[in-house]
C-alpha atoms as a PDB file:
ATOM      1  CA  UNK A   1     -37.010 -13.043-120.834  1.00  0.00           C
ATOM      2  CA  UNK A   2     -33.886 -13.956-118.659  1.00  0.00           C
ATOM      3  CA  UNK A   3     -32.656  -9.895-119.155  1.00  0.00           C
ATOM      4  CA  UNK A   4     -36.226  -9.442-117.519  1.00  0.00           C
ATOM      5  CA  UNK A   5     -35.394 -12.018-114.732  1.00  0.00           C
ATOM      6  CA  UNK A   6     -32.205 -10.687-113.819  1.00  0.00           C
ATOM      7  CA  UNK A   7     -33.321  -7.228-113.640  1.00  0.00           C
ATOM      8  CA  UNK A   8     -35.911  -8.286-111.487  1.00  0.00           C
ATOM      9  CA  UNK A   9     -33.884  -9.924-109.151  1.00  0.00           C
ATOM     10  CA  UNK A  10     -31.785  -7.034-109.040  1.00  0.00           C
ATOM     11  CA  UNK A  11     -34.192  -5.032-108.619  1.00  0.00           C
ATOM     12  CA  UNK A  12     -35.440  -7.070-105.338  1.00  0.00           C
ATOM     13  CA  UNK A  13     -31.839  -7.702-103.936  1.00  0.00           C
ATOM     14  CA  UNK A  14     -31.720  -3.109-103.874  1.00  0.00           C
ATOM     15  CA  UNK A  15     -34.945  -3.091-102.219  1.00  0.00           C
ATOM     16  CA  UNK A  16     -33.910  -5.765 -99.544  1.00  0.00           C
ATOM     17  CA  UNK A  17     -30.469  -3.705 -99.440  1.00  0.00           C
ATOM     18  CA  UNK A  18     -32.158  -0.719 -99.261  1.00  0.00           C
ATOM     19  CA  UNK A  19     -34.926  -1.962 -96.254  1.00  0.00           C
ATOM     20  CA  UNK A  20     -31.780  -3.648 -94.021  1.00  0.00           C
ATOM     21  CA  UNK A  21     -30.066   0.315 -94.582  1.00  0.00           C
ATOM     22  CA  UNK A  22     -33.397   2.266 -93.210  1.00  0.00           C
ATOM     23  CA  UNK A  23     -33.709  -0.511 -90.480  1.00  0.00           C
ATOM     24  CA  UNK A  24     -30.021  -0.056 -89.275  1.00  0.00           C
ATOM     25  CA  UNK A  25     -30.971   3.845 -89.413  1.00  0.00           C
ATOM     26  CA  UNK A  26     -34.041   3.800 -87.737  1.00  0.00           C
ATOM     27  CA  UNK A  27     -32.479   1.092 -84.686  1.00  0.00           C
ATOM     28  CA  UNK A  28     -29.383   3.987 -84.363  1.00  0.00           C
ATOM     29  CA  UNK A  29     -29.053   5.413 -80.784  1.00  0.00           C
ATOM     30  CA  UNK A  30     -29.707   9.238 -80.661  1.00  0.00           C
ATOM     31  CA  UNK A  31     -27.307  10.273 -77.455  1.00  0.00           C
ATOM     32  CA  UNK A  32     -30.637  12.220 -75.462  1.00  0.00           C
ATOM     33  CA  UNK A  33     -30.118  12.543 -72.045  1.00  0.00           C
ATOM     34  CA  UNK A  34     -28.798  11.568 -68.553  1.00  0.00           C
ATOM     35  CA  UNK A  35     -29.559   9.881 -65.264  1.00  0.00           C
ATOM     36  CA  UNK A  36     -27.513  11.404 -62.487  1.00  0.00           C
ATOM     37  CA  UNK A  37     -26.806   9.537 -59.363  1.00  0.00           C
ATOM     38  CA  UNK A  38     -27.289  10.074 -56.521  1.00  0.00           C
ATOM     39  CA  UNK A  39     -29.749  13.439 -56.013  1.00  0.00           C
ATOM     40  CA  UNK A  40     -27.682  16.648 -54.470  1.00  0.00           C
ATOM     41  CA  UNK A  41     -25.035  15.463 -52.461  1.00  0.00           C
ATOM     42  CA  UNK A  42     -23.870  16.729 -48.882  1.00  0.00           C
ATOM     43  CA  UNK A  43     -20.849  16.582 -47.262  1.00  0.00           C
ATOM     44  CA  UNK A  44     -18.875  17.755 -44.749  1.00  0.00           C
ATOM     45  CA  UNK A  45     -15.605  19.597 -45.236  1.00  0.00           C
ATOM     46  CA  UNK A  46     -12.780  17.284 -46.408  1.00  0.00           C
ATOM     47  CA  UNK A  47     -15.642  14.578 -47.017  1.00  0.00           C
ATOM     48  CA  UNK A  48     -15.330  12.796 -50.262  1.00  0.00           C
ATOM     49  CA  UNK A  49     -18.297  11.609 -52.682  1.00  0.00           C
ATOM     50  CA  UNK A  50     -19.442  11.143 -55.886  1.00  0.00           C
ATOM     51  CA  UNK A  51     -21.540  11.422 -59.029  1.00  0.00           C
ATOM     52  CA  UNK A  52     -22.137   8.934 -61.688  1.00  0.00           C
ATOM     53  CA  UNK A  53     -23.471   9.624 -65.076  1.00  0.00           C
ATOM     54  CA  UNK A  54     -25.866   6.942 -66.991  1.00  0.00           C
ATOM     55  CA  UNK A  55     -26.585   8.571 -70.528  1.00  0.00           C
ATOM     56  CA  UNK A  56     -29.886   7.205 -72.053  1.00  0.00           C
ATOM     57  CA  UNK A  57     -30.954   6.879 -75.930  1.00  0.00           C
ATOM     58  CA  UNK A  58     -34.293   8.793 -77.706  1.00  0.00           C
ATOM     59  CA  UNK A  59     -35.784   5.468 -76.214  1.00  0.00           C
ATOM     60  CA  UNK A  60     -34.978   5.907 -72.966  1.00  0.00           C
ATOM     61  CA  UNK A  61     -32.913   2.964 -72.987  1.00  0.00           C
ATOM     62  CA  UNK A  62     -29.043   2.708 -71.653  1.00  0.00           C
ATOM     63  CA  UNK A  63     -26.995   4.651 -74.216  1.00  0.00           C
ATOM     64  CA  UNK A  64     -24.495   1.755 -75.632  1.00  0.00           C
ATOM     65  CA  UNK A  65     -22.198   3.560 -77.995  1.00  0.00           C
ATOM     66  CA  UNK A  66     -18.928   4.940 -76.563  1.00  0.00           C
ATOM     67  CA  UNK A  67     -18.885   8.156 -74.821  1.00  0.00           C
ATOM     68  CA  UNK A  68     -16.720  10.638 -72.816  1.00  0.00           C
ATOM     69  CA  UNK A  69     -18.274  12.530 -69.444  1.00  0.00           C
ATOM     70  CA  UNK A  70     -16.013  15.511 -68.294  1.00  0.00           C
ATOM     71  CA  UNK A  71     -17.334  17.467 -65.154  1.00  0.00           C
ATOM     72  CA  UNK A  72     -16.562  20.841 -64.011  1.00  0.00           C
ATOM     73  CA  UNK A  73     -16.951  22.493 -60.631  1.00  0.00           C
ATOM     74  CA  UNK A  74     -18.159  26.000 -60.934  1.00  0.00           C
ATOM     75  CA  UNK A  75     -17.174  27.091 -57.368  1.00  0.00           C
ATOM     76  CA  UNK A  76     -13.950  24.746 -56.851  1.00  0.00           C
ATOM     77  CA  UNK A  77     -12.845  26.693 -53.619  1.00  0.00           C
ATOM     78  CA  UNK A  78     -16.508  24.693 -52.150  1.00  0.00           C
ATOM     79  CA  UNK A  79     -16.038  21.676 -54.081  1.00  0.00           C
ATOM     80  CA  UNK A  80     -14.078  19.702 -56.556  1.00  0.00           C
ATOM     81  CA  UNK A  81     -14.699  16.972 -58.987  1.00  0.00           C
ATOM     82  CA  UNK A  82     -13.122  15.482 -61.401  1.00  0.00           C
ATOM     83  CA  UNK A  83     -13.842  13.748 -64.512  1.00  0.00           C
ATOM     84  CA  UNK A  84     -14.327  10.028 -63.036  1.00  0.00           C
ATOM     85  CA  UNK A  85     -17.114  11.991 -60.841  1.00  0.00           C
ATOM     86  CA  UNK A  86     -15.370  12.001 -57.561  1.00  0.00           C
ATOM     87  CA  UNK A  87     -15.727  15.011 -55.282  1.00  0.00           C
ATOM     88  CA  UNK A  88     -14.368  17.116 -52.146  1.00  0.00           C
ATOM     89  CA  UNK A  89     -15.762  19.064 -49.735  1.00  0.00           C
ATOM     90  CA  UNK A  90     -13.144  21.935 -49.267  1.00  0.00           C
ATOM     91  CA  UNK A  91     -15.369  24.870 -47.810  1.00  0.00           C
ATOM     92  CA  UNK A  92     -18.468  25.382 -46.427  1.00  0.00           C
ATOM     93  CA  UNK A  93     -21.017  26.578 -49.057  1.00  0.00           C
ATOM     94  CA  UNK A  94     -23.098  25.606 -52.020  1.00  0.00           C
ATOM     95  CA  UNK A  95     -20.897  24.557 -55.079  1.00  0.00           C
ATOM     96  CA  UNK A  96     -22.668  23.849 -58.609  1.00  0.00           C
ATOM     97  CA  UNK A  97     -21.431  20.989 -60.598  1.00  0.00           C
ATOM     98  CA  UNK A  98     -21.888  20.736 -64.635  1.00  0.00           C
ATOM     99  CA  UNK A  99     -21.721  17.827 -66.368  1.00  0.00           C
ATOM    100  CA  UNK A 100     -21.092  16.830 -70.036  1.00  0.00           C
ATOM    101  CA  UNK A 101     -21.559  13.841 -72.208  1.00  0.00           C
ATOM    102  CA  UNK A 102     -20.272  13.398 -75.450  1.00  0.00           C
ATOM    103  CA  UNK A 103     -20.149  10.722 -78.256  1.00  0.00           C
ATOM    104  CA  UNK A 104     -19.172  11.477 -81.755  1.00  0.00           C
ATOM    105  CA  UNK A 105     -21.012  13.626 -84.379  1.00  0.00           C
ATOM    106  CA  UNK A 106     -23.491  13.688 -81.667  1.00  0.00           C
ATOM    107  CA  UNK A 107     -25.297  16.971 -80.250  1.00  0.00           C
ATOM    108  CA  UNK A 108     -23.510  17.320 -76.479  1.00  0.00           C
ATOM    109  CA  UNK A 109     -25.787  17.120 -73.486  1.00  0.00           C
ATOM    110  CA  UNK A 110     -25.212  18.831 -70.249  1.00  0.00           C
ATOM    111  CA  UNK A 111     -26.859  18.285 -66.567  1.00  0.00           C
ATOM    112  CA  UNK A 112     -26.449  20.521 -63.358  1.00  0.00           C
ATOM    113  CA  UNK A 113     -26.222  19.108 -59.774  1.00  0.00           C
ATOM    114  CA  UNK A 114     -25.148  21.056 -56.734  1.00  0.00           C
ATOM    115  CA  UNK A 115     -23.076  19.809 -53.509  1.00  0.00           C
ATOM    116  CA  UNK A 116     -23.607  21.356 -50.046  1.00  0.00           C
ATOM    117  CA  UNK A 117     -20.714  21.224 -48.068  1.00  0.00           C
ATOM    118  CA  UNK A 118     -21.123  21.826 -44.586  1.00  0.00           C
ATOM    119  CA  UNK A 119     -18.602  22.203 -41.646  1.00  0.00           C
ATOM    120  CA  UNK A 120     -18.876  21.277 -37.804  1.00  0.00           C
ATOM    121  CA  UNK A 121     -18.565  24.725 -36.844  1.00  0.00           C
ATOM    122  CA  UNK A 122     -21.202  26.007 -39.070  1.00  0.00           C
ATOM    123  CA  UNK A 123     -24.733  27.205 -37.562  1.00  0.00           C
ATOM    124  CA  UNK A 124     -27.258  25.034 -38.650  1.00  0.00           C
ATOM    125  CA  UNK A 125     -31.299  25.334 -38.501  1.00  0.00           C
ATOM    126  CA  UNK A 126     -32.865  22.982 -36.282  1.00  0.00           C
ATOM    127  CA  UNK A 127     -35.782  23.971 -34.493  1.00  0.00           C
ATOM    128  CA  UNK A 128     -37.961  27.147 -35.359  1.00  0.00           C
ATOM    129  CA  UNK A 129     -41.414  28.817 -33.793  1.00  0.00           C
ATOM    130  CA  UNK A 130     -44.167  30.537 -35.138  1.00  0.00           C
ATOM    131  CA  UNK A 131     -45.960  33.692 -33.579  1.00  0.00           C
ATOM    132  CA  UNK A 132     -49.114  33.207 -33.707  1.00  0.00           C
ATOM    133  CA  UNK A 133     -49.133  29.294 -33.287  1.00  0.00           C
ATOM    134  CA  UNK A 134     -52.911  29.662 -34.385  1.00  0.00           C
ATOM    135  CA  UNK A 135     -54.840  32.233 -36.309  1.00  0.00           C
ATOM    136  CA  UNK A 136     -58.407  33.865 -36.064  1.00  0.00           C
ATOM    137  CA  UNK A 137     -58.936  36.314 -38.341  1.00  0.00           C
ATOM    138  CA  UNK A 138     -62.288  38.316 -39.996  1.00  0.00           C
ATOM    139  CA  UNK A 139     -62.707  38.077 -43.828  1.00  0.00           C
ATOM    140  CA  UNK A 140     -60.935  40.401 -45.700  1.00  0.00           C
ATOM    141  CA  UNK A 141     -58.635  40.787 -42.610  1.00  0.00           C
ATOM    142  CA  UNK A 142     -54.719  40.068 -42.402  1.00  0.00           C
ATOM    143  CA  UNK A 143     -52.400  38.619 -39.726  1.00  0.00           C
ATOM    144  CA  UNK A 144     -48.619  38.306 -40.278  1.00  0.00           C
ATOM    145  CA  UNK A 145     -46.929  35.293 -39.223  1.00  0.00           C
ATOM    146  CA  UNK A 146     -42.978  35.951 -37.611  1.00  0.00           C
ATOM    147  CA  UNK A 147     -40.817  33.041 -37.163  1.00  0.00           C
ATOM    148  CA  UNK A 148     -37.423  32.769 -35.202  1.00  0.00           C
ATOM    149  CA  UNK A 149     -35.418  29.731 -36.158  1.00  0.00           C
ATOM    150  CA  UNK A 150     -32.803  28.203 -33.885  1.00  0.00           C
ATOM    151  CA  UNK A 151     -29.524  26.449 -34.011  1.00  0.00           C
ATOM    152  CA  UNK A 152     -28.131  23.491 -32.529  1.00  0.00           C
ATOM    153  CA  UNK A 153     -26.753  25.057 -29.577  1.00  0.00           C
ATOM    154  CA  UNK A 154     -30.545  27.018 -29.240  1.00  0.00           C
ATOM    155  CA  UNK A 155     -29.125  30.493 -30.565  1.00  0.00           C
ATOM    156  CA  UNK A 156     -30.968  32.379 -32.813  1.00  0.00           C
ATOM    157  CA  UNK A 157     -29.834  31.924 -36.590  1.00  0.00           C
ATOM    158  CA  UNK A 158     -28.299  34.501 -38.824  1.00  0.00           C
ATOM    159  CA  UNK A 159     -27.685  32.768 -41.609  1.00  0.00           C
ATOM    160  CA  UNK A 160     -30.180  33.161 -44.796  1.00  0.00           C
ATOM    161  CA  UNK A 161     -33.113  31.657 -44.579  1.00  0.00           C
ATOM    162  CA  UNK A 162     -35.504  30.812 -47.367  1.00  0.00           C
ATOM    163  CA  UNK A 163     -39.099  30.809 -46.156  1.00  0.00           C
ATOM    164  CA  UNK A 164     -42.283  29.526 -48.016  1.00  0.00           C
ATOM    165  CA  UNK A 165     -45.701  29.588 -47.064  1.00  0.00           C
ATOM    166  CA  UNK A 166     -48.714  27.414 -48.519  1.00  0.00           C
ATOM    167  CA  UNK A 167     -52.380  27.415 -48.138  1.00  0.00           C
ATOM    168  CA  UNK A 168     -53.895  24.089 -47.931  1.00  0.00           C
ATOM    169  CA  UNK A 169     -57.260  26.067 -49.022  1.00  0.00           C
ATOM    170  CA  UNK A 170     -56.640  29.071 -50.875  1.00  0.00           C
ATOM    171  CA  UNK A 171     -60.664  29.973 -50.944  1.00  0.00           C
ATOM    172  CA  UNK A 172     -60.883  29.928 -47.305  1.00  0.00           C
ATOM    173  CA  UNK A 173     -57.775  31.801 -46.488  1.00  0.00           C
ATOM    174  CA  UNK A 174     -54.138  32.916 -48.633  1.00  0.00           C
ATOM    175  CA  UNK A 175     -50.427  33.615 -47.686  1.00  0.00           C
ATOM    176  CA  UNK A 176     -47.671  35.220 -49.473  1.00  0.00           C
ATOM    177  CA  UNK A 177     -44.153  35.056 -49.504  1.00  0.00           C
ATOM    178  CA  UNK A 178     -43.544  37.241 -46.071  1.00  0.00           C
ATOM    179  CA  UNK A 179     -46.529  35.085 -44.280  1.00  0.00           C
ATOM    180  CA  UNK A 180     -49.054  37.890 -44.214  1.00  0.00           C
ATOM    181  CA  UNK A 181     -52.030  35.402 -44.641  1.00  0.00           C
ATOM    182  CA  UNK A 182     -55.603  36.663 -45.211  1.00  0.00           C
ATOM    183  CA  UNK A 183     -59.272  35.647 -45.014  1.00  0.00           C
ATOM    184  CA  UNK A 184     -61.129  34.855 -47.881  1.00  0.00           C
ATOM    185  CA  UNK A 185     -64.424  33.457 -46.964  1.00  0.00           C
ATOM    186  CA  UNK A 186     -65.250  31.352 -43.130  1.00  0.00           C
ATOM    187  CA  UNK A 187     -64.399  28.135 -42.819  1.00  0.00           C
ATOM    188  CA  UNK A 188     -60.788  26.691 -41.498  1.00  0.00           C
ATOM    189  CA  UNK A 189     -57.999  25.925 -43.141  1.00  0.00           C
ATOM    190  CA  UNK A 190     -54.078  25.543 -42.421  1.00  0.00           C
ATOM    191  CA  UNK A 191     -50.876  27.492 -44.051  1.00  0.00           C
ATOM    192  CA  UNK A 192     -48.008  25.042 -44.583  1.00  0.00           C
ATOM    193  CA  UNK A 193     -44.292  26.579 -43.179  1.00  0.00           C
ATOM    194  CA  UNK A 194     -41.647  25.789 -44.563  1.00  0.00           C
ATOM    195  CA  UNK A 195     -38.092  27.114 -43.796  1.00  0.00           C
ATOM    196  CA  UNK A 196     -34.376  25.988 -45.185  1.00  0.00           C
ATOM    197  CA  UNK A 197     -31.270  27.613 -45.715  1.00  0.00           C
ATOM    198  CA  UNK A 198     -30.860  25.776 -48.663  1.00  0.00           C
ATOM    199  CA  UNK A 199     -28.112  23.382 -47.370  1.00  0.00           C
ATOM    200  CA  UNK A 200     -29.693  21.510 -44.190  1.00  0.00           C
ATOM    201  CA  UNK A 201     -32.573  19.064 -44.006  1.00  0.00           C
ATOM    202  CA  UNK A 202     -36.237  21.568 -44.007  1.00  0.00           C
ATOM    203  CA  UNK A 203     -38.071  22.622 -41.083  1.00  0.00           C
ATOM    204  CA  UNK A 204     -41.868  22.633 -41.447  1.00  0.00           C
ATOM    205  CA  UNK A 205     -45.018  23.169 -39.384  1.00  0.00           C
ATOM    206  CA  UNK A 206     -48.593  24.126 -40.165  1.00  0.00           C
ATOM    207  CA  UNK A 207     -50.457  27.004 -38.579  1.00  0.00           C
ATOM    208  CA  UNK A 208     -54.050  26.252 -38.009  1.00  0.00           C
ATOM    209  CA  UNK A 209     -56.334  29.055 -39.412  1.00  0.00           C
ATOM    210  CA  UNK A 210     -59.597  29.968 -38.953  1.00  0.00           C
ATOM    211  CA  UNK A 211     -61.438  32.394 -40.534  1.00  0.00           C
ATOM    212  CA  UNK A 212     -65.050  34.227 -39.538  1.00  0.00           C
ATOM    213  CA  UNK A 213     -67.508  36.117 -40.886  1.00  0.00           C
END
């Protein structure tokens, strides 16, 4: 009857063993992903910023186990970094920065941010127009919008431009990517603008539209 007793107990000290093992495993952190801070960066050339790296848990939750974060500039003739997240604007452009995060047997994990780096003498987008300023159009009939965009000194800019147009009522009337907006069925609507050259703060306007039977 004692043999029976002890082999119980035995029996129950495994099982608690065994519960506190599949606890531990279950409360492990799982390296998941990243928060990157700040958003994309600009700076000007020979300006200095920089990127820091909080890796989270399958949770969510702040990733507590020890880890290494090496960066890597893939255009380092725009912009450098190192691995303590520090960068440099050295030439005007668009540089793309990769991140890594590692910690032990875990699976890496990898995030992209870009830098803009501008320079003084650079052209930049400021103001733009739109020809026509309004629309009237039939249904089933087209009108193109052309817009000029401007730099800070009021000349024309050359540089690319990436331009997007967006119907705020796609069954009244519809725009596609080189503004040619047409009538769908009467009413009146607006097309969104926007244009960037991917490195300066967006222009945007709307274009008032109406369409007629």
């Amino acid at each position: 009857m004692k043999k029976a007793h002890i082999f119980l107990a035995i029996i129950v000290v495994m099982i608690g063993i065994l519960g506190i093992s599949s606890n531990v495993f279950a409360d492990q952190q799982i390296l998941t992903s990243m928060i990157i801070q700040p958003g994309p960066v600009t700076l000007s050339v020979g300006e200095k910023g920089a990127y820091t790296v909080y890796p989270l848990d399958q949770n969510g939750n702040p990733f507590l186990e020890r880890f290494t974060v090496t960066w890597e500039s893939l255009i380092p003739t725009v912009a450098t970094i190192n691995n303590s997240g520090l960068i440099k604007g050295i030439s005007s452009g668009i540089a793309t920065m990769i991140v890594t995060v590692t910690s032990g047997n875990f699976t890496p994990i990898y995030g992209v941010v870009p830098v803009y780096v501008t320079s003084p003498e650079d052209p930049i987008p400021t103001t733009f127009k739109i020809s026509p300023s309004q629309v009237s159009i039939k249904i089933g009939k087209t009108q193109m919008l052309k817009i000029s965009v401007l730099d800070q000194d009021g000349d024309r800019f050359t540089g690319n431009l990436l331009k997007m147009f967006v119907s705020y009522d796609r069954q009244i009337a519809i725009a596609d990517g080189q503004g040619i907006i047409t009538g769908i069925s009467a009413g009146n609507t607006g097309i969104f603008v926007v244009v960037t050259d991917g490195i300066h703060p967006l222009l945007s306007a709307t274009v008032d539209v109406i369409v007629r039977q």
